[in-house]
Protein backbone atom coordinates (compact mmCIF):
# COMPACT_ATOMS: atom_id res chain seq x y z
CA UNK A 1 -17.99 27.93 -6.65
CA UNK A 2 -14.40 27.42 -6.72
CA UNK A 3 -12.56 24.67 -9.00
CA UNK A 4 -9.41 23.33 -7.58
CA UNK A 5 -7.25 21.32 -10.75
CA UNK A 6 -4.61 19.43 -9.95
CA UNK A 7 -3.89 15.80 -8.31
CA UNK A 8 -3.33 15.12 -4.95
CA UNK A 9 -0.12 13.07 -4.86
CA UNK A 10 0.92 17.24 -4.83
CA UNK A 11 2.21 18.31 -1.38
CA UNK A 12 1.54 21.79 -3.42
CA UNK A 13 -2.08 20.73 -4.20
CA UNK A 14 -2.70 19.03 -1.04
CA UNK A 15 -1.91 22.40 0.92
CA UNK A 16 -4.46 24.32 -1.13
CA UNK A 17 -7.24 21.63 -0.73
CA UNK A 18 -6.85 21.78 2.87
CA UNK A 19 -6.77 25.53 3.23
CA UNK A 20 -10.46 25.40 1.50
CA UNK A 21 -11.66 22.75 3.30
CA UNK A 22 -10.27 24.48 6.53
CA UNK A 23 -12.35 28.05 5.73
CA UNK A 24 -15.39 25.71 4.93
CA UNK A 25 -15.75 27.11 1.48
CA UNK A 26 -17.20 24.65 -0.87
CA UNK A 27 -15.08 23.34 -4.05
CA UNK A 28 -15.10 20.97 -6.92
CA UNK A 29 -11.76 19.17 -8.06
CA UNK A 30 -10.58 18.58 -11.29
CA UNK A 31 -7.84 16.21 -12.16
CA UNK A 32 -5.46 17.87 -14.56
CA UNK A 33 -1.40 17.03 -14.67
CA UNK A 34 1.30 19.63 -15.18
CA UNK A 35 1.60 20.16 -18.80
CA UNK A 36 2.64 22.56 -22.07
CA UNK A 37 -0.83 21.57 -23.99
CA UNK A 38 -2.55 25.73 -24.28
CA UNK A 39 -5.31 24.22 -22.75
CA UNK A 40 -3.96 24.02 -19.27
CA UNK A 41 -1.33 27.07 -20.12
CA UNK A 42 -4.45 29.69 -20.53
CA UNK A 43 -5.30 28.74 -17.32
CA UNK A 44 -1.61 28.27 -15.65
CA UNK A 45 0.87 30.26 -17.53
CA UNK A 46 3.62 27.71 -16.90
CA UNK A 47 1.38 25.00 -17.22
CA UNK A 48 1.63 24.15 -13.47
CA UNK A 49 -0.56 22.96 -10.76
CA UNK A 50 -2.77 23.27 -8.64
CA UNK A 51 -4.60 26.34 -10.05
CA UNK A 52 -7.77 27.27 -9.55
CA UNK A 53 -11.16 28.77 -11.53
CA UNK A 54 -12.73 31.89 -9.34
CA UNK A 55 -15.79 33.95 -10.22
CA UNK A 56 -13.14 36.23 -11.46
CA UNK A 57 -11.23 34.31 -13.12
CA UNK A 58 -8.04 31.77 -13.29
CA UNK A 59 -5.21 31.76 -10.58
CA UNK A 60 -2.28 29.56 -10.61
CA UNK A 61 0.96 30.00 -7.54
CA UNK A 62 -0.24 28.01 -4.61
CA UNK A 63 0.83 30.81 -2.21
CA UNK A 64 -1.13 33.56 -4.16
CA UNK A 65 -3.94 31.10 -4.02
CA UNK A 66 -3.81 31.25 -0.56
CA UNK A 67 -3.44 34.77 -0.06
CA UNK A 68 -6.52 34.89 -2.12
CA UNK A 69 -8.57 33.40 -0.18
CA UNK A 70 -7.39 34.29 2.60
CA UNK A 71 -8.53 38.26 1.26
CA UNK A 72 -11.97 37.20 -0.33
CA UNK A 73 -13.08 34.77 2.19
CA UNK A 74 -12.37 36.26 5.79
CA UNK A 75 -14.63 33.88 7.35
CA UNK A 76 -12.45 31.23 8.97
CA UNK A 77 -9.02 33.05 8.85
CA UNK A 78 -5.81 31.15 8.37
CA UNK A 79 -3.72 33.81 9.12
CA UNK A 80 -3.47 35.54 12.46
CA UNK A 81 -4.93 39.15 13.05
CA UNK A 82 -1.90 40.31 14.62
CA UNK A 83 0.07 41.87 11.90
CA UNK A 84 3.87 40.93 13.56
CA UNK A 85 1.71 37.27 13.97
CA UNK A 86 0.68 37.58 10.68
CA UNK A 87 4.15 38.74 9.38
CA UNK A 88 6.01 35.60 11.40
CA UNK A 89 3.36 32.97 9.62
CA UNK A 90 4.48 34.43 6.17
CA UNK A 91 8.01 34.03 7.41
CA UNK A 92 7.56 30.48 8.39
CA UNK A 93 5.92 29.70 5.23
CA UNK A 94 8.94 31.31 3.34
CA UNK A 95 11.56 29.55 4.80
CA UNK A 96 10.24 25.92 4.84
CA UNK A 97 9.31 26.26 1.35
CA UNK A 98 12.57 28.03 -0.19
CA UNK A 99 14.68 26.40 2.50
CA UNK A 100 12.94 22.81 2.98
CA UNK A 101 11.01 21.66 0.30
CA UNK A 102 12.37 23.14 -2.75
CA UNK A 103 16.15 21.48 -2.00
CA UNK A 104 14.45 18.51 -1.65
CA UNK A 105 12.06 18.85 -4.37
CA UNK A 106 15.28 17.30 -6.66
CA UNK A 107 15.33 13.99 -4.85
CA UNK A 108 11.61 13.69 -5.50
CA UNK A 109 12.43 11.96 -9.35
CA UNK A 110 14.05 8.96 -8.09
CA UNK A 111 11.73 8.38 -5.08
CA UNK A 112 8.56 8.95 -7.16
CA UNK A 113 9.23 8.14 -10.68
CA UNK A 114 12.42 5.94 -10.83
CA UNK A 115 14.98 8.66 -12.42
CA UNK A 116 18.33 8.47 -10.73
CA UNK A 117 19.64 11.29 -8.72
CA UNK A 118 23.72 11.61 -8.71
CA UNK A 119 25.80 10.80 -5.43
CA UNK A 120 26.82 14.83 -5.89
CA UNK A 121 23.60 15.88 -6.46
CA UNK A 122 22.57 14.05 -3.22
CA UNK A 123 25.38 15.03 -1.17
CA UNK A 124 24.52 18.61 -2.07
CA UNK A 125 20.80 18.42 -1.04
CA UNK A 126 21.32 16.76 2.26
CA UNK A 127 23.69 19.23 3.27
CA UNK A 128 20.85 21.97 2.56
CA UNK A 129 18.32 20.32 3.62
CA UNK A 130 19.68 19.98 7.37
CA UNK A 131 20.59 23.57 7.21
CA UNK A 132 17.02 24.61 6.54
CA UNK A 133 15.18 21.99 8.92
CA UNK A 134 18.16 23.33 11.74
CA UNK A 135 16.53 26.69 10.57
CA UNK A 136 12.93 25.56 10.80
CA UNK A 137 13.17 24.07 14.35
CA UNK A 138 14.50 27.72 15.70
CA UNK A 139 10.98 29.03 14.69
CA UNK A 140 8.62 26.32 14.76
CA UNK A 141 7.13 26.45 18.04
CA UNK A 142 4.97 23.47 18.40
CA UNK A 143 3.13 24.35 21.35
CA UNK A 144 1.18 22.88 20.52
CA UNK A 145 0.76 24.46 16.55
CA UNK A 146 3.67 25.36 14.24
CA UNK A 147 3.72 28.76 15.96
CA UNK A 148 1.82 28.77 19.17
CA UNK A 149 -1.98 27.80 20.25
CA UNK A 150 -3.66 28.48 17.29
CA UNK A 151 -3.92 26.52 14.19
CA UNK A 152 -3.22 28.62 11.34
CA UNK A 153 -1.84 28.89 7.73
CA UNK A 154 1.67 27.69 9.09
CA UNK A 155 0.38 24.11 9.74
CA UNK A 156 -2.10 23.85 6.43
CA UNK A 157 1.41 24.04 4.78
CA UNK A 158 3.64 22.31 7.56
CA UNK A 159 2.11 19.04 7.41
CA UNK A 160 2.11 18.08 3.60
CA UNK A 161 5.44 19.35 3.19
CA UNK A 162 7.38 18.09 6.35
CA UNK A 163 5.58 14.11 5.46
CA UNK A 164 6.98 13.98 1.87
CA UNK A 165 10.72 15.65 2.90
CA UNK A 166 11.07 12.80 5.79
CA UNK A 167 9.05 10.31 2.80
CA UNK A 168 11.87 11.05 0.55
CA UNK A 169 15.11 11.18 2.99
CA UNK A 170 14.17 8.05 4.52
CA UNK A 171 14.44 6.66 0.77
CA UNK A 172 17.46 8.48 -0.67
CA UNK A 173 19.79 8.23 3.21
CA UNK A 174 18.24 5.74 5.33
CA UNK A 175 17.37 8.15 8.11
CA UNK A 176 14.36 10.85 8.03
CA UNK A 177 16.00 13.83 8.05
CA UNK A 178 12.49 15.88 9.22
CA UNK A 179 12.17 13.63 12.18
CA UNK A 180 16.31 13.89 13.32
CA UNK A 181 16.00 17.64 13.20
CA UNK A 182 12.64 18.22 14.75
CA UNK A 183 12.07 17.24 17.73
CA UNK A 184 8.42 15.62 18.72
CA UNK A 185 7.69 15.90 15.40
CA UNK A 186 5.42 12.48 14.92
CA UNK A 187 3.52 14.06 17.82
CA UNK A 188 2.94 17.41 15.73
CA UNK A 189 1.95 15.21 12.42
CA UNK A 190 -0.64 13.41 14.91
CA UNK A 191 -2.12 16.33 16.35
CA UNK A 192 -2.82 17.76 12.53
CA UNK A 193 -4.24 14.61 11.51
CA UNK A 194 -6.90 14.37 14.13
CA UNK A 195 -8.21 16.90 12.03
CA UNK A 196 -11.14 15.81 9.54
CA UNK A 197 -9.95 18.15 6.76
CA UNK A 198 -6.71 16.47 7.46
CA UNK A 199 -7.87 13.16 6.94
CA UNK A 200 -10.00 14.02 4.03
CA UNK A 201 -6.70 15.47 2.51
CA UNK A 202 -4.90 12.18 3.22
CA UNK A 203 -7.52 9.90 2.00
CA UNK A 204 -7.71 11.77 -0.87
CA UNK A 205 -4.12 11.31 -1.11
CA UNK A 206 -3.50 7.98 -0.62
CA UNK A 207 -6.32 7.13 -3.48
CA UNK A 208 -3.90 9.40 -5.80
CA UNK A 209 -0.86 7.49 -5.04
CA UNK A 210 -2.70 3.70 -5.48
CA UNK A 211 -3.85 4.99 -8.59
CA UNK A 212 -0.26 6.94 -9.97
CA UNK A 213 1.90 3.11 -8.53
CA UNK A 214 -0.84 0.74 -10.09
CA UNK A 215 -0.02 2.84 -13.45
């Protein structure tokens, strides 16, 4: 039995959760919060989340927790079996989380916890954060998945991330950045969330986030 900790106002943790729940492998969650205490830094050695407890042993890196199960669970792949397929997912995943997410990951302390962002600092992510969504629309297919028929890997980590980018630059500029650079997009979101795992995941997360704004 694998043990996912974490909480799931994490786009990070949220992709993980739905990857398991995807490959219909069965899990328990743990609540646990980034943090320096050695309890959680024998288990993550930078005292991030999500990281998870295997028969084997702890793992912590969302992608190498995916990767991991990917390898000792076959049943239910994620990834295609096409290795150019397989290749273009990893690509996909690369570039919306260097060139998406992370930029925007420093806007995320004044939309979620109240710490101002400069006007430079703002200026700075918008311009990169266009760049990579331009960027993301050149390879994201949509037709009527991330990259073609299938539902795969690309999508588990698609959906979390795209929602909290246009979340956020609908706060910080007025205009959601994710939905002026990719076209149809609301349609895409849609067709993931008439998923049950996807629903799960966002019922899950919207418990998180009543709980984290009533604090």
């Amino acid at each position: 039995m694998i043990t996912l900790y974490g909480f799931a106002i994490s786009n990070y943790y949220n992709k993980v959760k739905f990857a398991l729940l995807e490959k219909n492998l069965p899990f328990n969650e743990e609540v646990v919060r980034p943090s320096q205490d050695e309890t959680v830094l024998k288990r993550s050695p930078l005292g991030k989340i999500p990281f998870i407890k295997t028969p084997e042993g702890y793992l912590s890196e969302s992608q190498a927790i995916l990767e991991y199960l990917e390898d000792a669970f076959p049943e239910h792949p994620l990834y295609p079996a096409d290795p150019y397929q397989r290749a273009k997912c990893r690509e996909f995943i690369q570039h919306i989380e260097l060139n998406v997410e992370l930029i925007a990951r420093r806007l995320y302390g004044e939309v979620l916890l109240g710490s101002a962002v400069s006007q430079e600092v703002k200026d700075e992510v918008k311009i990169k954060v266009e760049n990579g969504l331009k960027g993301l629309n050149r390879i994201m297919l949509r037709t009527p998945y991330a990259l073609g028929e299938h539902f795969t890997l690309a999508d588990v980590i698609a959906w979390p991330h795209l929602q909290l980018v246009g979340f956020v630059t609908q706060k910080i500029y007025g205009v959601d950045l994710v939905a002026e650079h990719l076209p149809d997009i609301a349609a895409y979101i849609a067709l993931i969330e008439s998923r049950p795992h996807a629903q799960t995941v966002s019922a899950g997360r919207a418990e998180a986030l009543a709980k984290f704004f009533a604090r």
